[in-house]
N, C-alpha and C. Protein backbone atom coordinates (compact mmCIF):
# COMPACT_ATOMS: atom_id res chain seq x y z
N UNK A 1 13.20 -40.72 -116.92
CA UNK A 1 13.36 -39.51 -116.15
C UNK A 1 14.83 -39.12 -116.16
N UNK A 2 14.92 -37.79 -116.38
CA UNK A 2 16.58 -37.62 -116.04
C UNK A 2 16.93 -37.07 -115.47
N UNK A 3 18.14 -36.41 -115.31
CA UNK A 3 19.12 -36.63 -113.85
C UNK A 3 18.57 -35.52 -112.99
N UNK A 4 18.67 -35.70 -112.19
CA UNK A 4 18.22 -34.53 -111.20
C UNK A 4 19.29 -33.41 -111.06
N UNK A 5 19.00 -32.37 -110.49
CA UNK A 5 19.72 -30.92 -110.08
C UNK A 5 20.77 -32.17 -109.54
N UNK A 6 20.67 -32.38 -108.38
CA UNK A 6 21.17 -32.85 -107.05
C UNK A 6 22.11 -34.33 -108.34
N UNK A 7 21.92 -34.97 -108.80
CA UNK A 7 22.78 -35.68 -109.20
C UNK A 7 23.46 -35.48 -110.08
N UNK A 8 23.25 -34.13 -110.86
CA UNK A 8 24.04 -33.32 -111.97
C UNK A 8 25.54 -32.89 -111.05
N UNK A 9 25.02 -32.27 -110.18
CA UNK A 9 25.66 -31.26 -109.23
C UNK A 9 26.58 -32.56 -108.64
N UNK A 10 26.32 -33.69 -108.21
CA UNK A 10 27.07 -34.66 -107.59
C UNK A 10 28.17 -34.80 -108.61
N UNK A 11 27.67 -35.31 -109.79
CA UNK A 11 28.81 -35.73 -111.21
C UNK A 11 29.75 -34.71 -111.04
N UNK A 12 29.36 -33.47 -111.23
CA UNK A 12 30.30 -32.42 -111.52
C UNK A 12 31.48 -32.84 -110.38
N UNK A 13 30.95 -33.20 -108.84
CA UNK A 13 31.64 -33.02 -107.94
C UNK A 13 32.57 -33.77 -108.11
N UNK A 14 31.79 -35.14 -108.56
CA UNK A 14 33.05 -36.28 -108.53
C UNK A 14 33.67 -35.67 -109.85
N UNK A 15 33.29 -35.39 -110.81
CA UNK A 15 34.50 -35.25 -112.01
C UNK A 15 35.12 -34.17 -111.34
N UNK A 16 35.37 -33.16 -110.53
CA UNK A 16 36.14 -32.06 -109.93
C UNK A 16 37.01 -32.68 -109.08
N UNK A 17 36.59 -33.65 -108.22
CA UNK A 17 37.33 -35.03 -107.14
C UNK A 17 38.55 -35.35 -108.05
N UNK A 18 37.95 -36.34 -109.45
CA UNK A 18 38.56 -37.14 -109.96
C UNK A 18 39.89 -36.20 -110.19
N UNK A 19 39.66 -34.92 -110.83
CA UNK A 19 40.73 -33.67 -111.65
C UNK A 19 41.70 -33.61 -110.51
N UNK A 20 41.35 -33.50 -109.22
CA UNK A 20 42.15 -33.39 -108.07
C UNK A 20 42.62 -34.35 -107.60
N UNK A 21 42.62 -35.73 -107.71
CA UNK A 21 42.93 -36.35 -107.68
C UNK A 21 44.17 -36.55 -108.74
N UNK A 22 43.83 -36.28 -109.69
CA UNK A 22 44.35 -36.74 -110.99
C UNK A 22 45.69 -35.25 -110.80
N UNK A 23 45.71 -34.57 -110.41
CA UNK A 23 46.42 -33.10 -110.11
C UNK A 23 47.35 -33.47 -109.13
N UNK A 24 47.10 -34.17 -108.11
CA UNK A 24 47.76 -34.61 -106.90
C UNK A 24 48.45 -35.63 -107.14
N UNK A 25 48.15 -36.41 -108.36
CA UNK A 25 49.20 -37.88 -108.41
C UNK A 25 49.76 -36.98 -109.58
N UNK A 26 49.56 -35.77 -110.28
CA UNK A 26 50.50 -35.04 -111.22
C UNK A 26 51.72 -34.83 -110.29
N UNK A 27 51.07 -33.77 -109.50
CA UNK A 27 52.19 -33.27 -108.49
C UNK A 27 53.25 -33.83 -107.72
N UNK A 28 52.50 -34.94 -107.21
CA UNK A 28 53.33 -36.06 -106.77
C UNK A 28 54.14 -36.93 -107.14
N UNK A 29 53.91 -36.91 -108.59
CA UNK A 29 54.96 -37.33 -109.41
C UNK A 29 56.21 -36.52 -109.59
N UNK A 30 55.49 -35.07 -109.93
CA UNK A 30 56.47 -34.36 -109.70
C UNK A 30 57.66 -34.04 -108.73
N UNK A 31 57.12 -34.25 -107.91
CA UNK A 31 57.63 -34.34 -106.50
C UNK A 31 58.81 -35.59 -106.06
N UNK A 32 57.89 -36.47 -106.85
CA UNK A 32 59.11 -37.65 -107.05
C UNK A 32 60.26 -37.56 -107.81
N UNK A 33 60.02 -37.22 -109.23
CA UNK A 33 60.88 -36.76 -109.98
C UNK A 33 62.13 -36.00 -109.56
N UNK A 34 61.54 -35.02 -108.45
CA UNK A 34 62.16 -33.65 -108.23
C UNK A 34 62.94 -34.44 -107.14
N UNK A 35 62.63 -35.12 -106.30
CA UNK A 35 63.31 -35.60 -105.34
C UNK A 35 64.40 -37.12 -105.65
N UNK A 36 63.89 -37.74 -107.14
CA UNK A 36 65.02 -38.11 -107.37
C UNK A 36 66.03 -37.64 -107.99
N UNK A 37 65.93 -36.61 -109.02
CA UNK A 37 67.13 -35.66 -109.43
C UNK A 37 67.60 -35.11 -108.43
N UNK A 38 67.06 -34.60 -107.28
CA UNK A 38 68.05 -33.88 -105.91
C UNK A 38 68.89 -34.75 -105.19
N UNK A 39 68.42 -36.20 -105.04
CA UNK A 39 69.40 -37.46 -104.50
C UNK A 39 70.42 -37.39 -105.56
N UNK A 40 69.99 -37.87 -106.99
CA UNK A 40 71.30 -37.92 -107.93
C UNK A 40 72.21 -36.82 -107.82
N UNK A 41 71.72 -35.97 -107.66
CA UNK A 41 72.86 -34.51 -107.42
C UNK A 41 73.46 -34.56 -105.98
N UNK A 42 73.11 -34.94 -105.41
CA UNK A 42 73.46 -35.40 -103.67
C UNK A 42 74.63 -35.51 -104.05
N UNK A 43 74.09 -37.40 -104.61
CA UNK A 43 75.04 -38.57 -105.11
C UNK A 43 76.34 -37.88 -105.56
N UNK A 44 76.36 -37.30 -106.82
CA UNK A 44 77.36 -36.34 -107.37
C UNK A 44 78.11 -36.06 -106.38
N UNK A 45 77.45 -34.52 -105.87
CA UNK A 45 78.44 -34.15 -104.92
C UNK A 45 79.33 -34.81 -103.82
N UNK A 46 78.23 -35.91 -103.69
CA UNK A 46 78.95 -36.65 -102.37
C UNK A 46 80.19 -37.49 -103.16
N UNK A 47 80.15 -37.79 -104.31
CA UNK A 47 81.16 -38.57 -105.24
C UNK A 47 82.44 -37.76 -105.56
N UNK A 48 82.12 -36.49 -106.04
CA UNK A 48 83.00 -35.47 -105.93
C UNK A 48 84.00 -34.67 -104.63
N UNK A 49 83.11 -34.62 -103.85
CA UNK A 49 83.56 -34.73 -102.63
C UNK A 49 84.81 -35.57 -102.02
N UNK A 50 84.15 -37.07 -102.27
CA UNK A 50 85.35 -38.10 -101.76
C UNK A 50 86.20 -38.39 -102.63
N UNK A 51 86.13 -37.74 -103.27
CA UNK A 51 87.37 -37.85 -104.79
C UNK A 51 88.37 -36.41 -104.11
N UNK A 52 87.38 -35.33 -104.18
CA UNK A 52 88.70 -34.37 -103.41
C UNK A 52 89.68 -34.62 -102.40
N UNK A 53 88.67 -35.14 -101.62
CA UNK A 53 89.35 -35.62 -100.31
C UNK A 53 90.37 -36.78 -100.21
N UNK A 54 90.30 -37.31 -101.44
CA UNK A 54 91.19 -38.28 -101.65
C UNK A 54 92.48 -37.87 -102.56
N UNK A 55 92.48 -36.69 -103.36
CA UNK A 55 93.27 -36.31 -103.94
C UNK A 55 94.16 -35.15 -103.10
N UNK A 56 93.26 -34.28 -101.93
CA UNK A 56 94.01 -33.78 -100.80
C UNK A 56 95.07 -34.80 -99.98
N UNK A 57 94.23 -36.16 -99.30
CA UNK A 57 95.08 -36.17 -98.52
C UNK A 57 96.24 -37.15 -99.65
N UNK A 58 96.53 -37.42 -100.80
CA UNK A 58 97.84 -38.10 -101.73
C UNK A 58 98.82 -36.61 -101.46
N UNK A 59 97.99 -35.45 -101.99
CA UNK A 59 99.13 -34.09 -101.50
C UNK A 59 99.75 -33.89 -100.16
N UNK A 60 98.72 -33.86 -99.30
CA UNK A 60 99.08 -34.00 -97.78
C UNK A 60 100.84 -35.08 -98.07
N UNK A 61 100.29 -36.17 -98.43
CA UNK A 61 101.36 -37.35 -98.43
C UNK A 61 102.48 -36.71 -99.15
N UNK A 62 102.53 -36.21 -100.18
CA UNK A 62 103.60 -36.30 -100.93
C UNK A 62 104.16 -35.45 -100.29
N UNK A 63 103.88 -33.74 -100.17
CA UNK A 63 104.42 -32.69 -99.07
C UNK A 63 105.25 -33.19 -97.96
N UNK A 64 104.30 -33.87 -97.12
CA UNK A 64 104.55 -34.25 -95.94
C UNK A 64 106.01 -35.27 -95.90
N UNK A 65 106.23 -35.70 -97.29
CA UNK A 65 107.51 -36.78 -97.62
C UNK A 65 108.63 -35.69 -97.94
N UNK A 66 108.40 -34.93 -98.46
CA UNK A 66 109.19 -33.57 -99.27
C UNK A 66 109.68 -32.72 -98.22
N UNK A 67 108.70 -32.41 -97.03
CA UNK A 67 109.09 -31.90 -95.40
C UNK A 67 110.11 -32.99 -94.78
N UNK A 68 109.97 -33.61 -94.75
CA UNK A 68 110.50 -34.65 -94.45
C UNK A 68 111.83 -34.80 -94.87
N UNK A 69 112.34 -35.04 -96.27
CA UNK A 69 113.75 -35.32 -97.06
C UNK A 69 114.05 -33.65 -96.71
N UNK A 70 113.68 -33.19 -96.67
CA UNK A 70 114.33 -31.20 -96.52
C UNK A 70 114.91 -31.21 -95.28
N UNK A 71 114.22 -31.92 -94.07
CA UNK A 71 114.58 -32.04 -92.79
C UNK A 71 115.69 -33.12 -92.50
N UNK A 72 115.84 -34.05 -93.15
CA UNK A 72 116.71 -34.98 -93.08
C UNK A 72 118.10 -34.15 -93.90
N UNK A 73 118.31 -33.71 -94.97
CA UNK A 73 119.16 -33.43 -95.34
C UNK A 73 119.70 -31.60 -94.63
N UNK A 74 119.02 -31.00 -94.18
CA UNK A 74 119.33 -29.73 -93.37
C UNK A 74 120.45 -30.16 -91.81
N UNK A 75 119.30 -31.27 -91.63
CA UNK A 75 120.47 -31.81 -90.48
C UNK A 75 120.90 -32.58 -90.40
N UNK A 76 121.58 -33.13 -91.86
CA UNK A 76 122.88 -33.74 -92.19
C UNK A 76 123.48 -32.54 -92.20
N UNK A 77 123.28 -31.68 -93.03
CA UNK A 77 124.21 -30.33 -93.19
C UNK A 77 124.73 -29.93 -91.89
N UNK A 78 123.67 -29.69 -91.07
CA UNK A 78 124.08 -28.89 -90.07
C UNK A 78 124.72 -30.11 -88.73
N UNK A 79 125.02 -31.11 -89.59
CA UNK A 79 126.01 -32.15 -88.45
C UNK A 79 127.15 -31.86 -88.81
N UNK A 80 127.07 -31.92 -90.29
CA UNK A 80 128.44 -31.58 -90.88
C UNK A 80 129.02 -30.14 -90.48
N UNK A 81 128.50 -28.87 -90.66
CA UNK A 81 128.84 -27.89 -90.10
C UNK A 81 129.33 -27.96 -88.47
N UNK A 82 128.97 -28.86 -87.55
CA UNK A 82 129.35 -28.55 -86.33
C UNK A 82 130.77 -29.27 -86.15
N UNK A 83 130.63 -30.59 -86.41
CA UNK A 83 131.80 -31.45 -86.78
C UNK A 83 133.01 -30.80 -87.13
N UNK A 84 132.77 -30.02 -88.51
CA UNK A 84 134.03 -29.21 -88.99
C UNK A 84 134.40 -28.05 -87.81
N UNK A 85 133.38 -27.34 -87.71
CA UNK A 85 133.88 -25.97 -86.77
C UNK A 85 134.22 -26.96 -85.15
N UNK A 86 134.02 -27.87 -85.19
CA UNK A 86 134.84 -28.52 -83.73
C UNK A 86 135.92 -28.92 -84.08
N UNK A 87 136.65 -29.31 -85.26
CA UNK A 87 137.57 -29.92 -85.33
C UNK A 87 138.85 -28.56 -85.79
């Protein structure tokens, strides 16, 4: 005897199950994929990031040394200028 309406109609269902199934671990892969290339690009930026920030604050430093020797030698100058005009 062979298959009935009712167990034709079942097969189809499960092979339609299985496709969706099989669609959903596609997607989900995808999904994985997609979400580990968006961490690696994170990663990046966040790498790039602390590289700027590390090359800002060496400028910060060097400036901040350069403010510094400008200020030290202005008021040497201007010791020397008072010194003379007192004497």
């Amino acid at each position: 005897m062979g298959p009935t309406v009712y167990q034709s109609f079942h097969d189809k269902c499960w092979l339609y199950h299985l496709g969706w199934f099989c669609l959903k671990e596609k997607e989900t892969n995808d999904t994985a994929d997609y979400s580990a290339a968006k961490y690696c690009r994170m990663e990046l930026l966040m790498q790039q990031s602390v590289s700027t920030v590390g090359s800002a604050l060496e400028h910060m430093k060097r400036t901040h040394e350069a403010v510094n020797e400008k200020e030290s030698k202005h008021i040497s100058v201007a010791v020397s200028l008072i010194k003379y005009l007192v004497n």
